[in-house]
PDB file of N, CA and C in Angstrom:
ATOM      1  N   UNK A   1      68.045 123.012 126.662  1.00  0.00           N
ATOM      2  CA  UNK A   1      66.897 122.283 126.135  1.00  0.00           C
ATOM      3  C   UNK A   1      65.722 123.243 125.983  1.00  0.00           C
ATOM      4  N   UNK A   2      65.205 123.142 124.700  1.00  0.00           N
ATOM      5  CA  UNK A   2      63.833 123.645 124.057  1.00  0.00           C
ATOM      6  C   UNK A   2      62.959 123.268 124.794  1.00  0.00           C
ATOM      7  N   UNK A   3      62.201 124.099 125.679  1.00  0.00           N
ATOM      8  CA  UNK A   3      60.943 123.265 126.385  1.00  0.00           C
ATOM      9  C   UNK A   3      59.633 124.021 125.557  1.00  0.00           C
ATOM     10  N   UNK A   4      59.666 123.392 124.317  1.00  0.00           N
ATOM     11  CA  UNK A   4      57.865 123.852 123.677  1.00  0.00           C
ATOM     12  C   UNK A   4      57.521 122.434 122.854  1.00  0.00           C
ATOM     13  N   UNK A   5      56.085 122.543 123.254  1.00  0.00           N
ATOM     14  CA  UNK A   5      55.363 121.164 122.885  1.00  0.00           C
ATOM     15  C   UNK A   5      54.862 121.660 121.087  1.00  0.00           C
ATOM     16  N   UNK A   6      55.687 120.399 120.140  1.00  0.00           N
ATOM     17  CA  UNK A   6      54.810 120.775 118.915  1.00  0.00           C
ATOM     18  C   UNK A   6      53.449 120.536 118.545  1.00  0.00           C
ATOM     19  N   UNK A   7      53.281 121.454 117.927  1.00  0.00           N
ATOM     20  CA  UNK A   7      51.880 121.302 117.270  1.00  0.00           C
ATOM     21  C   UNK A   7      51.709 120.325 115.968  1.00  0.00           C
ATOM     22  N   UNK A   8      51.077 119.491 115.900  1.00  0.00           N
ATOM     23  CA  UNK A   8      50.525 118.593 114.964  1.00  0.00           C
ATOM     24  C   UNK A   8      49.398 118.986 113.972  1.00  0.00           C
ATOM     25  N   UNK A   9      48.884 118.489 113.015  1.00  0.00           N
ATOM     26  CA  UNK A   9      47.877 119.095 112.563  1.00  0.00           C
ATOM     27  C   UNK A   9      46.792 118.429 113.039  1.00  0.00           C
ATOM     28  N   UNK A  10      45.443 118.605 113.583  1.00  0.00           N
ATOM     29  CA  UNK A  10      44.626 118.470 114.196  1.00  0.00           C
ATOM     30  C   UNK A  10      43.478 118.395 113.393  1.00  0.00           C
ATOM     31  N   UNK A  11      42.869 117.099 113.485  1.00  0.00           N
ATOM     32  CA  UNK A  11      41.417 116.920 112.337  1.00  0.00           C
ATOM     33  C   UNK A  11      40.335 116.679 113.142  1.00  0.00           C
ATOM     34  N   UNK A  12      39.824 117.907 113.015  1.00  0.00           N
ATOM     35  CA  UNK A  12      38.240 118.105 114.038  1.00  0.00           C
ATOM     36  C   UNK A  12      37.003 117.188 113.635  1.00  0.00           C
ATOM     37  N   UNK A  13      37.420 116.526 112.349  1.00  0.00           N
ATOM     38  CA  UNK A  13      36.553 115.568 111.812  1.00  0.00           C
ATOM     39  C   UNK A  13      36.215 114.465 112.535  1.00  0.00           C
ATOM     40  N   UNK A  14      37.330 114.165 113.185  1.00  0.00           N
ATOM     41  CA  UNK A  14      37.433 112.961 113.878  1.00  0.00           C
ATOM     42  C   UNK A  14      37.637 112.829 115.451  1.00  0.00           C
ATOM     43  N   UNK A  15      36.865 114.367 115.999  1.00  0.00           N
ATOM     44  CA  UNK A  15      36.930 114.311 117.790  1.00  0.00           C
ATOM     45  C   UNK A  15      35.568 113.205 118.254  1.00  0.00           C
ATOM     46  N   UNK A  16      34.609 113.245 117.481  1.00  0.00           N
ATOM     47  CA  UNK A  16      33.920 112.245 118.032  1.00  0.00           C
ATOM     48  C   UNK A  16      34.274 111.169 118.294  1.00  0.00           C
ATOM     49  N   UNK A  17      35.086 110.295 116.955  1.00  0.00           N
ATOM     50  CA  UNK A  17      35.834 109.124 116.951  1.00  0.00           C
ATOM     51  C   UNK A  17      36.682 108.758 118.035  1.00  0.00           C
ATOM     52  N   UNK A  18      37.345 109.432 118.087  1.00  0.00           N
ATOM     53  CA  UNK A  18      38.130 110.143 119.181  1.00  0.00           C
ATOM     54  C   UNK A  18      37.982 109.649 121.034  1.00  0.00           C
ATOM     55  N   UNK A  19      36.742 110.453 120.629  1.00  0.00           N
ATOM     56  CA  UNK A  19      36.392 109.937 122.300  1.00  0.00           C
ATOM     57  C   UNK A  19      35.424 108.847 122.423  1.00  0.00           C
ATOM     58  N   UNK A  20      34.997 108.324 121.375  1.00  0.00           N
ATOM     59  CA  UNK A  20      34.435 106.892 121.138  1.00  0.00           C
ATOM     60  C   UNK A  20      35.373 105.748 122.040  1.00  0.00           C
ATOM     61  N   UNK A  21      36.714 106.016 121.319  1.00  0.00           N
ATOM     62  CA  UNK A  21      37.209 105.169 121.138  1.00  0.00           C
ATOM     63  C   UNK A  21      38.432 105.453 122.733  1.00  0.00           C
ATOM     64  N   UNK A  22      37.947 106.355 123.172  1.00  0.00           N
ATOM     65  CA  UNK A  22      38.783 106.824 124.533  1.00  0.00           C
ATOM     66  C   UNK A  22      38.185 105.863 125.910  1.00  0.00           C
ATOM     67  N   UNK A  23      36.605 105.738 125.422  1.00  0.00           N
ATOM     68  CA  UNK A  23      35.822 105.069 126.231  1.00  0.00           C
ATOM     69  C   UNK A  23      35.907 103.828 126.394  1.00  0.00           C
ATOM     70  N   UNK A  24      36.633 103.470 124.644  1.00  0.00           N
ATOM     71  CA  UNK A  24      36.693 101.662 124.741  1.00  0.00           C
ATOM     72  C   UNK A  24      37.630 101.616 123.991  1.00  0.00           C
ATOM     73  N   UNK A  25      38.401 101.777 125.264  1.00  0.00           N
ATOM     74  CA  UNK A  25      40.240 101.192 124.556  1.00  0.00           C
ATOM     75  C   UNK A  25      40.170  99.766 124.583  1.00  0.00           C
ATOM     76  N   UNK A  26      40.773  99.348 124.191  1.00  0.00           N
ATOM     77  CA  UNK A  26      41.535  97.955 123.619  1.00  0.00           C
ATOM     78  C   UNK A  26      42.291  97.347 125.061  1.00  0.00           C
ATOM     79  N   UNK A  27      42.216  95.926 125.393  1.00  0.00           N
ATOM     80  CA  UNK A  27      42.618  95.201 126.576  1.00  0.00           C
ATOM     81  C   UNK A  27      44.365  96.031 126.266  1.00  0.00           C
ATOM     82  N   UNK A  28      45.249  96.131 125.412  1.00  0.00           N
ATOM     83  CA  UNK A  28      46.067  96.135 125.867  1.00  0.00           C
ATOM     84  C   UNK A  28      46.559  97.987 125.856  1.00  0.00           C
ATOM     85  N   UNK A  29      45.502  98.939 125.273  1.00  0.00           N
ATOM     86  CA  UNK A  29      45.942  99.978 125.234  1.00  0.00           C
ATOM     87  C   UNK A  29      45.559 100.409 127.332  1.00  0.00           C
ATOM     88  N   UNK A  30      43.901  99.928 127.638  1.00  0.00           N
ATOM     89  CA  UNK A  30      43.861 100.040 128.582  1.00  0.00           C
ATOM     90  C   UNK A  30      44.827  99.516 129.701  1.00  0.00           C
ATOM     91  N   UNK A  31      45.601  98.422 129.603  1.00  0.00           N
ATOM     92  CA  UNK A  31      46.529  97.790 130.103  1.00  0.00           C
ATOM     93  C   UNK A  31      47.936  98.728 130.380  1.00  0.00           C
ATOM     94  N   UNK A  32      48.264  99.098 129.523  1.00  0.00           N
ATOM     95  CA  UNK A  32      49.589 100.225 129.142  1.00  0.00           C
ATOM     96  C   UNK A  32      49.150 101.038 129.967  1.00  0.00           C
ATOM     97  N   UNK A  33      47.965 101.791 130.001  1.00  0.00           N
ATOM     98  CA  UNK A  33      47.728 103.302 130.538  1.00  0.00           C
ATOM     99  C   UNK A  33      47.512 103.212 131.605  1.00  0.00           C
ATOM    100  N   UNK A  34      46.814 101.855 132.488  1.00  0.00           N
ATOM    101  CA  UNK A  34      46.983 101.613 134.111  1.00  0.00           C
ATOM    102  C   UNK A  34      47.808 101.633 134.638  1.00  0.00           C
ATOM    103  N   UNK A  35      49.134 100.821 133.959  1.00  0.00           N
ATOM    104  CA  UNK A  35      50.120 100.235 134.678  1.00  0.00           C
ATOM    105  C   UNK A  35      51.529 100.980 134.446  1.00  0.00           C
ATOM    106  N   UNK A  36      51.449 102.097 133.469  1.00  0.00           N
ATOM    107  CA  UNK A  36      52.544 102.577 133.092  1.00  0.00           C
ATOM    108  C   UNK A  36      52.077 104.114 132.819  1.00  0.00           C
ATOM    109  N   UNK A  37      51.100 104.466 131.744  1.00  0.00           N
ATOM    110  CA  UNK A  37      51.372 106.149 131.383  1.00  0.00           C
ATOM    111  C   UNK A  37      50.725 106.642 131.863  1.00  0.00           C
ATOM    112  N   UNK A  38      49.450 106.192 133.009  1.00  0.00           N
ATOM    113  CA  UNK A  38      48.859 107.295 133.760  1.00  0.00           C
ATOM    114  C   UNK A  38      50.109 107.863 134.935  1.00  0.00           C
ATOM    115  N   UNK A  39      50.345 106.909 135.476  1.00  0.00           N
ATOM    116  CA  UNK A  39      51.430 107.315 136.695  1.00  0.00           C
ATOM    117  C   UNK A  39      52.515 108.137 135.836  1.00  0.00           C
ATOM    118  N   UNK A  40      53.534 107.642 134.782  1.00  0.00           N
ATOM    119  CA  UNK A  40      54.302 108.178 134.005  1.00  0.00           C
ATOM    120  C   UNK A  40      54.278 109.964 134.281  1.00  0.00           C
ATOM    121  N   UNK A  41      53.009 110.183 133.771  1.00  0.00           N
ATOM    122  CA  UNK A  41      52.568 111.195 133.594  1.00  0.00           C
ATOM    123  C   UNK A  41      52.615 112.242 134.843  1.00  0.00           C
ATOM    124  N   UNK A  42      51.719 111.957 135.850  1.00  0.00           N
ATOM    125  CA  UNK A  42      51.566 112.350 137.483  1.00  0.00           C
ATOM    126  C   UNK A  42      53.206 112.345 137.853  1.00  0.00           C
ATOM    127  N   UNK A  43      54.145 111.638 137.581  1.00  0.00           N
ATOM    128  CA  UNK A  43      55.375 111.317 138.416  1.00  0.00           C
ATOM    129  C   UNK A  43      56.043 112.556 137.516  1.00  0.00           C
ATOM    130  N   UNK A  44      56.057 112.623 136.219  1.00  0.00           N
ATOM    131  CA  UNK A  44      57.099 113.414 135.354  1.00  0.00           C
ATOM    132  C   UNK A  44      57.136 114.645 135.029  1.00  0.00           C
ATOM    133  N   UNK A  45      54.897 114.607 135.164  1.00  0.00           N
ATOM    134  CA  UNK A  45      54.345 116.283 134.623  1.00  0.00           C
ATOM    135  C   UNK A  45      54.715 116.556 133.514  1.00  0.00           C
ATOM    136  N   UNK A  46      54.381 115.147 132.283  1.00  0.00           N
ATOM    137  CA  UNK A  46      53.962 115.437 130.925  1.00  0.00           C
ATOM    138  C   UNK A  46      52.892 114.991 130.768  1.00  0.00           C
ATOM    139  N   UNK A  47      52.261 115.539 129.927  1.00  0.00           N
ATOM    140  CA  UNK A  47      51.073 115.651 129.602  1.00  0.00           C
ATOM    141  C   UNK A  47      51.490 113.873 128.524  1.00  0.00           C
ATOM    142  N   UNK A  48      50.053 112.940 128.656  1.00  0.00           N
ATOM    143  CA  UNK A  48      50.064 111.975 127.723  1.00  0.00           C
ATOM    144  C   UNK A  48      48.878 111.862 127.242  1.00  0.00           C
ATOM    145  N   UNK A  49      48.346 111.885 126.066  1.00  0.00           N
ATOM    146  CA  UNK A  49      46.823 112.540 125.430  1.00  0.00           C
ATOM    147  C   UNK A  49      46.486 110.868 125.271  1.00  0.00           C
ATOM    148  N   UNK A  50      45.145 110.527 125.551  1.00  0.00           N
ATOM    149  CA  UNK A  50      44.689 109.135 124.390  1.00  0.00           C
ATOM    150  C   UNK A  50      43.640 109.458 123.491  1.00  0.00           C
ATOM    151  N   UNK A  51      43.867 108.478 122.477  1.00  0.00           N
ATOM    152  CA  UNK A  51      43.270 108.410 121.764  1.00  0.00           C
ATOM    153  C   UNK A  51      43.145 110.090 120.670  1.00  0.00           C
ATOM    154  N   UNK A  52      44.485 110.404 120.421  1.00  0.00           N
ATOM    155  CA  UNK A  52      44.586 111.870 119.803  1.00  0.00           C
ATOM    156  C   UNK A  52      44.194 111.730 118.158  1.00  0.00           C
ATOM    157  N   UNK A  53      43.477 112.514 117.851  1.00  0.00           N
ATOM    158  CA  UNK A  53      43.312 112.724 116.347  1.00  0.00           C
ATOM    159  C   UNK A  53      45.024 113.766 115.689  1.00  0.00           C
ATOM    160  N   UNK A  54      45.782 113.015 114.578  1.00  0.00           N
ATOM    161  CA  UNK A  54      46.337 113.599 114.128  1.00  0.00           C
ATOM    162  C   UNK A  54      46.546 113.741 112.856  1.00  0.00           C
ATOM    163  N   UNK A  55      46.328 114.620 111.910  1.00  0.00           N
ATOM    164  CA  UNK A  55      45.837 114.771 110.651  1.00  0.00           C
ATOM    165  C   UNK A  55      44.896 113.681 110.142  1.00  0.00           C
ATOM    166  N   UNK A  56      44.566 112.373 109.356  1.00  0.00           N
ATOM    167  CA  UNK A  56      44.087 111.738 109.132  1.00  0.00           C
ATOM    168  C   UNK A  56      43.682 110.258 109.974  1.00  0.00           C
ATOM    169  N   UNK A  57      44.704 110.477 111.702  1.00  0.00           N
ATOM    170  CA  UNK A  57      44.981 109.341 111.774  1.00  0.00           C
ATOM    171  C   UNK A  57      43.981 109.910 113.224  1.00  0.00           C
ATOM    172  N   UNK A  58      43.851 108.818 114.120  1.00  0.00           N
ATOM    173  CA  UNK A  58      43.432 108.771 115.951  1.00  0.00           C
ATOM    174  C   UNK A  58      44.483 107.817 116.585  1.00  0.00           C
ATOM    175  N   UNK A  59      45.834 108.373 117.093  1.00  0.00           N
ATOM    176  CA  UNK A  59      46.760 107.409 117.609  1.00  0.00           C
ATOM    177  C   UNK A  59      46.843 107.525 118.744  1.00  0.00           C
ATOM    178  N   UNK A  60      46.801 106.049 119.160  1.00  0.00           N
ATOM    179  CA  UNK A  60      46.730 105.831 120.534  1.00  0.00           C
ATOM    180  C   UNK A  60      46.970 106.678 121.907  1.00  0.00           C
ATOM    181  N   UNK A  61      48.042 106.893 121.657  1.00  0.00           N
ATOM    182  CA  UNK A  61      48.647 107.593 122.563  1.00  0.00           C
ATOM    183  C   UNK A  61      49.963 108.918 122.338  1.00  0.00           C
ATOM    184  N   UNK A  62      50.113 110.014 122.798  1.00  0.00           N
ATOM    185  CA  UNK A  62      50.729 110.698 121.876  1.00  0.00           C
ATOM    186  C   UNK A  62      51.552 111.934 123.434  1.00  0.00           C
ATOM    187  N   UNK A  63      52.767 111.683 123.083  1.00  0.00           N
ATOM    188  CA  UNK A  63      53.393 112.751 124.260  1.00  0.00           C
ATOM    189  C   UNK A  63      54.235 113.986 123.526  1.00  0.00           C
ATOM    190  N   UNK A  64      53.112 115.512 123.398  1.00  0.00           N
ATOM    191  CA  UNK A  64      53.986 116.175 122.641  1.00  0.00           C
ATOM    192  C   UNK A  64      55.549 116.865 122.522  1.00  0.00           C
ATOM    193  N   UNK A  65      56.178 117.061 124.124  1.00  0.00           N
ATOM    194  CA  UNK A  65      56.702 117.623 124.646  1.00  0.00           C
ATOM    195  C   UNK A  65      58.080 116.392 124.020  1.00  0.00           C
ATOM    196  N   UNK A  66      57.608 115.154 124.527  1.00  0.00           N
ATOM    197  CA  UNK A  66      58.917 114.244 123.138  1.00  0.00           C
ATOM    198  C   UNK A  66      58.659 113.615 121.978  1.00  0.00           C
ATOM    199  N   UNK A  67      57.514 114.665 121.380  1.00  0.00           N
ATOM    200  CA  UNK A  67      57.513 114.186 119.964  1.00  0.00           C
ATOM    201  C   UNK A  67      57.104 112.912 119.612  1.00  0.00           C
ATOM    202  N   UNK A  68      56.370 112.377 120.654  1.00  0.00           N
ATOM    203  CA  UNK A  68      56.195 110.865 120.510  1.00  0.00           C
ATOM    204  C   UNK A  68      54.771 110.380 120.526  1.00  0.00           C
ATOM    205  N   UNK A  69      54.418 109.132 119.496  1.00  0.00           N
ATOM    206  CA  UNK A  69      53.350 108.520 119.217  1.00  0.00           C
ATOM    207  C   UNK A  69      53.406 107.207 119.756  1.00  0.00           C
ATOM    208  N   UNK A  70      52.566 106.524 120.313  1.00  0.00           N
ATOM    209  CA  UNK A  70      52.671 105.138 120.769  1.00  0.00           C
ATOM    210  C   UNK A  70      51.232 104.388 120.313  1.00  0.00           C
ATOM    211  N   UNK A  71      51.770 103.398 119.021  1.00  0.00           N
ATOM    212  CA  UNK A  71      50.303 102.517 118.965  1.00  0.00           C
ATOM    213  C   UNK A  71      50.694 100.842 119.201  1.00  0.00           C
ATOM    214  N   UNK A  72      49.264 100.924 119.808  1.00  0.00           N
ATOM    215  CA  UNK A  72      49.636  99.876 120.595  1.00  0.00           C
ATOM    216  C   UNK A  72      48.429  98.723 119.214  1.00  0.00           C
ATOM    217  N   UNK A  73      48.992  97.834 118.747  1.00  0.00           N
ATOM    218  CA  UNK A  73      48.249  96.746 117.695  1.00  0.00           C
ATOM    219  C   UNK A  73      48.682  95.425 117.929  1.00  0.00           C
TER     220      UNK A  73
END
């Protein structure tokens, strides 16, 4: 197994947005990240980003190491 985290393209346009919106997650994004991907994270030692800017988009939640995006709507 490949252990390297990919790189995404990254839109600096939107780091403010970004952490706007890091401050005031949503009842159920904050919900997810209490009860499941903060610990996730601490227990596994992957990194889980919120609220990531990726090219045009700010998705919820994003784990690079499995390639994975999680939006929570």
């Amino acid at each position: 197994m490949i252990d390297i985290e990919k790189r995404l393209p990254y839109n600096q346009k939107l780091i403010e947005r970004a952490r706007e919106m890091r401050k005031n997650m949503t009842y159920s994004e904050q919900k997810l990240w209490d009860e499941f991907l903060s610990d996730f994270q601490k227990i596994f030692q992957i990194r889980v980003l919120r609220q990531r800017p990726i090219s045009n988009f700010i998705v919820d939640f994003y784990i690079a190491k499995a390639s994975l995006v999680i939006e929570i709507d």
